[in-house]
Protein backbone atom coordinates (compact mmCIF):
# COMPACT_ATOMS: atom_id res chain seq x y z
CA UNK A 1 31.09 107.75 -127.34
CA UNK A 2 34.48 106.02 -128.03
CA UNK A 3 37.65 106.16 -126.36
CA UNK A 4 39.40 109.29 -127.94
CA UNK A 5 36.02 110.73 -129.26
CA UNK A 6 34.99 114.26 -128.43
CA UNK A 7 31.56 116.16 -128.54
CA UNK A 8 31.96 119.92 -128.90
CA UNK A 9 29.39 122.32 -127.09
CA UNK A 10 28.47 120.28 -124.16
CA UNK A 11 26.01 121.82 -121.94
CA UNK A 12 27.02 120.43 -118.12
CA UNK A 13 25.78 121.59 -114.54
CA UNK A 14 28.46 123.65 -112.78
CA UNK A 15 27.57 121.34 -109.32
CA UNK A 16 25.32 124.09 -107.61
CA UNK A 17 22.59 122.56 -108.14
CA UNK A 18 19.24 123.91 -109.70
CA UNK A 19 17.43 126.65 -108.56
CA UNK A 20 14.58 126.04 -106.40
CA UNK A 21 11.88 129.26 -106.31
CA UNK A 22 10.98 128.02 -103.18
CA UNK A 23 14.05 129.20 -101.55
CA UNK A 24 13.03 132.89 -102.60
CA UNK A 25 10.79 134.53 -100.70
CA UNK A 26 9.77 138.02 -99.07
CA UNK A 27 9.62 139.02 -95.30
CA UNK A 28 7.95 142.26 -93.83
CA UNK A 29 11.13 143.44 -91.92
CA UNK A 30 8.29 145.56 -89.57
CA UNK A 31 8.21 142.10 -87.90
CA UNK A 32 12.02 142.15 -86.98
CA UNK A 33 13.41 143.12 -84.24
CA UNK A 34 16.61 144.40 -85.95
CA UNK A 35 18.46 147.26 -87.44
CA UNK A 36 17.26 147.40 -91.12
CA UNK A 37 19.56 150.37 -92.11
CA UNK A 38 22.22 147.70 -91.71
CA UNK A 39 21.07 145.39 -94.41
CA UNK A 40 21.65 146.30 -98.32
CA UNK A 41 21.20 144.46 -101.31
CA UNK A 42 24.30 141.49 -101.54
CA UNK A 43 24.09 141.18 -98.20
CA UNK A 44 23.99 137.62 -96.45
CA UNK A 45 21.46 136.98 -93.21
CA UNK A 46 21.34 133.63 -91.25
CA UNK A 47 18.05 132.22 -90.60
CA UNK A 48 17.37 130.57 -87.16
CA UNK A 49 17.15 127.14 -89.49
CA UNK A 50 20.67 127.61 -90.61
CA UNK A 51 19.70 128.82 -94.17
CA UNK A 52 22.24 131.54 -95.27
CA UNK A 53 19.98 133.69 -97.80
CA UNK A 54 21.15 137.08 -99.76
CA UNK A 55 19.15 139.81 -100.06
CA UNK A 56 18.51 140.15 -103.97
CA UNK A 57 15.57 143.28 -103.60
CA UNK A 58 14.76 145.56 -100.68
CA UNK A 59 11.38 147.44 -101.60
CA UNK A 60 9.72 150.04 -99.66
CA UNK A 61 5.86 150.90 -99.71
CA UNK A 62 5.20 154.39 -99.55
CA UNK A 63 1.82 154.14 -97.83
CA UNK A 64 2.54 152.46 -94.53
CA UNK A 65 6.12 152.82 -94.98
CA UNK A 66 6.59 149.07 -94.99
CA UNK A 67 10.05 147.71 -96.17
CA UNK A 68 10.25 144.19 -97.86
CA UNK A 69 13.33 142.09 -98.24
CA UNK A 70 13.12 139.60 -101.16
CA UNK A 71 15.73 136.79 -99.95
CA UNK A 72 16.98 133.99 -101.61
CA UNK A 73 18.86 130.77 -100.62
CA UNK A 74 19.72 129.16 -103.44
CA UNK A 75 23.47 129.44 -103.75
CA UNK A 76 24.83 132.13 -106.15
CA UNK A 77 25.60 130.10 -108.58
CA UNK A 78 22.85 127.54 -108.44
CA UNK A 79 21.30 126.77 -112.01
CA UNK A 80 24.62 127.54 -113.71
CA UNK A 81 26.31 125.71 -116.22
CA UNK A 82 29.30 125.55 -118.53
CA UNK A 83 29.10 124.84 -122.25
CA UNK A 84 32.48 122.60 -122.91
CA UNK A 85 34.25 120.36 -125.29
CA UNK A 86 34.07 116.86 -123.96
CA UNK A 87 36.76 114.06 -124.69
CA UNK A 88 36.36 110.50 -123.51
CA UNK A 89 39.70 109.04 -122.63
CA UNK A 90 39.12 105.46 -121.34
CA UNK A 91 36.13 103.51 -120.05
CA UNK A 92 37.16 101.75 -116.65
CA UNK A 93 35.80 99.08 -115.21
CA UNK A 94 33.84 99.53 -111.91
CA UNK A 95 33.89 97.26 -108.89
CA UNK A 96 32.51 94.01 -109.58
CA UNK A 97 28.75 93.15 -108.28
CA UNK A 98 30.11 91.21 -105.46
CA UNK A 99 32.20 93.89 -104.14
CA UNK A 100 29.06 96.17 -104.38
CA UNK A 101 26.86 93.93 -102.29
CA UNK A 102 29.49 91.99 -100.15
CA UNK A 103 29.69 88.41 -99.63
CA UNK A 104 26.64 85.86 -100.91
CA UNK A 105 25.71 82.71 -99.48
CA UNK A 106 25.79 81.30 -103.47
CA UNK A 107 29.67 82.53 -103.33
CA UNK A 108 30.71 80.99 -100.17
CA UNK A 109 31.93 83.94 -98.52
CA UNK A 110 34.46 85.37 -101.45
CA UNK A 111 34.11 88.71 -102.22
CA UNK A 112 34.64 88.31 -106.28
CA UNK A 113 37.63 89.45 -108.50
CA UNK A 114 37.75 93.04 -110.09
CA UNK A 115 40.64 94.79 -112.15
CA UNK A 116 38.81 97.84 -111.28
CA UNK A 117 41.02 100.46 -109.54
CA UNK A 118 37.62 101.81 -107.52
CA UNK A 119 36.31 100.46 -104.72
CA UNK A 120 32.74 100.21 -102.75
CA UNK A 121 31.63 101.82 -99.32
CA UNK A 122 28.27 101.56 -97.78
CA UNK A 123 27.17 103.95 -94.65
CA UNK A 124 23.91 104.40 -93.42
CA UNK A 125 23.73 107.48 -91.36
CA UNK A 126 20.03 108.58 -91.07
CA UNK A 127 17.95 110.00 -93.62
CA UNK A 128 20.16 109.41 -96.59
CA UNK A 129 19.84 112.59 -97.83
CA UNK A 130 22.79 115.11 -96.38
CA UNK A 131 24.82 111.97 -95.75
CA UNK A 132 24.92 111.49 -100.05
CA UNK A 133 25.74 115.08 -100.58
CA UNK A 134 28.57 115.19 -97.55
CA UNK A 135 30.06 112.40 -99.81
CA UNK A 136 29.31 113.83 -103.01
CA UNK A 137 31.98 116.98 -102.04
CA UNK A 138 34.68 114.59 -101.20
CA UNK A 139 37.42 114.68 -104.16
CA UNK A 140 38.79 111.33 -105.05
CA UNK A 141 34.92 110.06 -104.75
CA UNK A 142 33.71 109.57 -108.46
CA UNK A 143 29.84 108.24 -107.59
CA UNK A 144 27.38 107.45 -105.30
CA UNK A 145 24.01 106.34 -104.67
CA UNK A 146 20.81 106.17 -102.00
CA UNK A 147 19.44 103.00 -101.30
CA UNK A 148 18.23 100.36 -98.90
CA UNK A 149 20.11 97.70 -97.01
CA UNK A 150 20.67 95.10 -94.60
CA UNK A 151 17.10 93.97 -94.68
CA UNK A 152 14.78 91.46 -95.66
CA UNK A 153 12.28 92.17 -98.22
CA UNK A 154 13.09 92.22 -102.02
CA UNK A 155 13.13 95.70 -103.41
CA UNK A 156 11.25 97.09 -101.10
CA UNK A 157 9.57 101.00 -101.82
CA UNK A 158 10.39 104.17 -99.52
CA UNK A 159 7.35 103.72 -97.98
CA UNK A 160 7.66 99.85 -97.28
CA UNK A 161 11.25 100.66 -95.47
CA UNK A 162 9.14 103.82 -93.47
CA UNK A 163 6.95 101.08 -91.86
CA UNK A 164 10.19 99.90 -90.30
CA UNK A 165 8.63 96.72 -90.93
CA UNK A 166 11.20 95.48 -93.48
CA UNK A 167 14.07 95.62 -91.64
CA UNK A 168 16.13 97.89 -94.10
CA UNK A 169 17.69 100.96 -93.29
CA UNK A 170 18.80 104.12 -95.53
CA UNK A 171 22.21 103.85 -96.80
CA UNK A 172 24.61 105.53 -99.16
CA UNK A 173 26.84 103.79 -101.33
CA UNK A 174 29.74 105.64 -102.74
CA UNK A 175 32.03 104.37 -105.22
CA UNK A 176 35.78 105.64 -104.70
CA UNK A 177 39.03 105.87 -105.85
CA UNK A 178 41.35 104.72 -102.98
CA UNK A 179 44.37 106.53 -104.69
CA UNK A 180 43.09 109.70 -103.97
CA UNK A 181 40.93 109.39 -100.82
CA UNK A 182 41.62 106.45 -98.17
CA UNK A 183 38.71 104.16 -96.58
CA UNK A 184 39.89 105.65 -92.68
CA UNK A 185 38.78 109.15 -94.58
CA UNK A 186 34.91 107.93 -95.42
CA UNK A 187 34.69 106.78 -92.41
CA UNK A 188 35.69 109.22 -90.55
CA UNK A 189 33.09 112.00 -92.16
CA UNK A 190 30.96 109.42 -91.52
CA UNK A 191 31.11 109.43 -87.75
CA UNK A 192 31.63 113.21 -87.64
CA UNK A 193 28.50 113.49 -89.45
CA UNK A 194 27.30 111.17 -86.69
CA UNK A 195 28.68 113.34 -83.55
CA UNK A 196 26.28 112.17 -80.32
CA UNK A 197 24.54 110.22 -82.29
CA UNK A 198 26.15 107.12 -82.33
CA UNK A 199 24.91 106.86 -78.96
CA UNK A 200 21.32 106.62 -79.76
CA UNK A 201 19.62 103.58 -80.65
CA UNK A 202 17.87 103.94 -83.77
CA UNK A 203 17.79 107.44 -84.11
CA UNK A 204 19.96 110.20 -86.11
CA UNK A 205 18.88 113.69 -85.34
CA UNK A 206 15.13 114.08 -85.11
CA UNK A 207 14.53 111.30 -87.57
CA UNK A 208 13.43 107.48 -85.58
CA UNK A 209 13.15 103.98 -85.98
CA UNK A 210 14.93 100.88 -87.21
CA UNK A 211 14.80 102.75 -90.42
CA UNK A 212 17.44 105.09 -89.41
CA UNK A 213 19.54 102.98 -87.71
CA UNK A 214 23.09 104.32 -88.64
CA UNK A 215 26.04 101.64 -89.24
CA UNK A 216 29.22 100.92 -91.67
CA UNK A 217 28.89 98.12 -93.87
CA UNK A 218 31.86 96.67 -94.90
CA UNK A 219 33.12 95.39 -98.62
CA UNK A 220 36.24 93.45 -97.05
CA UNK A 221 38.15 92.61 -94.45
CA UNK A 222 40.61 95.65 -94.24
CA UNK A 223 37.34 97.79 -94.38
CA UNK A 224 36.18 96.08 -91.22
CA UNK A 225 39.43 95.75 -89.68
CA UNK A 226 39.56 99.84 -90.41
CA UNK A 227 35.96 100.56 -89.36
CA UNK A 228 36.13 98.59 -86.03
CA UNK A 229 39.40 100.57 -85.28
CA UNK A 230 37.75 104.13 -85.57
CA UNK A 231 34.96 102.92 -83.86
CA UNK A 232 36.44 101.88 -80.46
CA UNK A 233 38.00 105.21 -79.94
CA UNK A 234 34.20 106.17 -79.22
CA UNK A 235 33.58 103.44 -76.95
CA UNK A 236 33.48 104.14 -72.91
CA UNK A 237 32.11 102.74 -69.85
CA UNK A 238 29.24 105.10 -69.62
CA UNK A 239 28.31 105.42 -72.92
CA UNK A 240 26.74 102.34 -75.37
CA UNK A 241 27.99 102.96 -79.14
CA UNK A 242 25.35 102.18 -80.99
CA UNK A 243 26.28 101.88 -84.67
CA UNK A 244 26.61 98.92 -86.11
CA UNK A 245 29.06 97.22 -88.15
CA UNK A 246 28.24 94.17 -90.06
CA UNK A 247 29.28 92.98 -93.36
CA UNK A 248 27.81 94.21 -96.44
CA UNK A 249 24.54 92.93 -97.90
CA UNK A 250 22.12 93.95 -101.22
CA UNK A 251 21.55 97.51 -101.49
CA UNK A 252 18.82 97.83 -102.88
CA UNK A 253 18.76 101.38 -105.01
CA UNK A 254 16.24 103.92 -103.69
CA UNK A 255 13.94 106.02 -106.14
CA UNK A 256 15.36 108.39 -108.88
CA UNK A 257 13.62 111.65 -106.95
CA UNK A 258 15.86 110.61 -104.00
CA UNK A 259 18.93 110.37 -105.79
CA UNK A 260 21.03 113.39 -105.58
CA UNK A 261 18.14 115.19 -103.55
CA UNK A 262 19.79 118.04 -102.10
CA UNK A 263 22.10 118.74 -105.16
CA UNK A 264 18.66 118.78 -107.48
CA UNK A 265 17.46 120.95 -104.43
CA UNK A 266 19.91 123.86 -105.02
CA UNK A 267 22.58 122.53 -102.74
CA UNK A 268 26.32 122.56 -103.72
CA UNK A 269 27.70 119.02 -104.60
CA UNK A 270 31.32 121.09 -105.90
CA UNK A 271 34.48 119.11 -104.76
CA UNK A 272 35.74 120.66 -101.47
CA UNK A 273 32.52 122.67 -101.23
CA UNK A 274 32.30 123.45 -97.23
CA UNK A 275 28.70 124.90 -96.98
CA UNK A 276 26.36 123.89 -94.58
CA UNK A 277 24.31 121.18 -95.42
CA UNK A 278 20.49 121.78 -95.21
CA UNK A 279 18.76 117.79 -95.00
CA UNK A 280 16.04 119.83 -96.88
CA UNK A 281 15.47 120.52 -100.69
């Protein structure tokens, strides 16, 4: 397409991601220990795991007066999409490769030129999953991708960073707008996402190892400068902080099946969206 072109009938996902059959599935409510008069079709249980599912068929069999719940927890609008008219108004430019991967020994430290009007953030902040799709609902945030960073090895695989033997860890790059959401604001969902955690070495919930090492990586010196700020109001004399922030190196893009995982899982990525986020498909 060209600037000012426009294709009619465009078929584009609504943001609830697809829907994933195996988030439907049937329970014998003779195991529960609750009220089942209580519970009609529409209405919404929480599982222990934090799932929120509806109740989309309650069946009853007549013979041993068993009653089934089918339950679902895809989101109710997951699979949807809108058929529009698309019109491209301008092609910008992106931030340039050096402000993507921070400074290189080759550039002696300088950060590159860009008349882009985005700019690049890199947070790693354990499995890389629910930390891309936390980012994903932020408005004034236009990409953003899963990758692999601050190690040694070339393009390494998923399963070469797993070993923790390449000294990588996951990471999430997002590509903003600073207009409409500030630098202080990425960081800061990045250390609530964080909570206790920043006070355990190598480790982000359940998930271990140099691999999940959670830090902020910054582009430039106001990002540090910002970063280093937010950071020290966690600091105390009992407690080590233990995420790191160094300066931006390659990031080194993870897999396509990673990218977008939990939005492909049935996950809202909408702008604003305040679900809770499931680090599972």
């Amino acid at each position: 397409m060209s600037p000012g072109e426009t294709v009619k009938g465009s078929t584009v996902d609504a943001g609830y991601g697809a829907h994933n059959p195996q988030l439907v599935f049937r329970i014998d409510t003779s195991q529960l220990d609750v009220d089942t008069s209580l519970v009609k079709i529409g209405s919404v249980l929480a599982l222990g795991n934090g799932l929120e599912c509806r109740v989309t068929q309650i069946t009853k069999d007549d013979d041993d007066d068993k009653v089934i719940w089918t339950l679902d927890g895809n989101h109710p609008s997951a699979g949807s999409s809108w058929v529009v008219d698309v019109r491209l108004d301008a092609v910008e430019e992106a931030p340039s490769h050096w402000e993507y991967v921070g400074n290189d020994d080759d550039k002696d430290g300088e950060i590159g030129s860009s008349k882009s009007k985005y700019s690049a953030a890199t947070f790693a902040l354990g499995c890389f999953w629910g930390g891309e799709l936390a980012y994903q609902r932020v408005p004034g945030v236009v990409s953003t991708s899963v990758g692999y960073t601050q190690g040694e090895k070339v393009n390494p695989s998923y399963e070469e960073v797993c070993t923790g033997k390449t000294g990588h860890t996951e990471a999430i790059q997002v590509v903003y707008d600073p207009n409409q959401v500030s630098y202080r604001t990425l960081v800061h969902l990045a250390f609530n996402r964080l909570g206790d955690d920043i006070y355990k070495q190598n480790q982000v919930g359940n998930d271990r190892g140099t691999q999940y090492r959670h830090g902020i990586y910054y582009h430039n010196e106001e990002q540090r400068q910002v970063a280093e700020e937010l950071l020290s109001s966690y600091a105390s004399a009992d407690r080590e902080v233990f995420t790191e922030i160094k300066e931006a190196k390659i990031f080194y893009t993870a897999e396509e099946y990673h990218q977008q995982y939990l939005l492909k899982g049935g996950q809202s990525a909408k702008k604003g969206a305040s679900e809770n986020i499931r680090c599972y498909g």
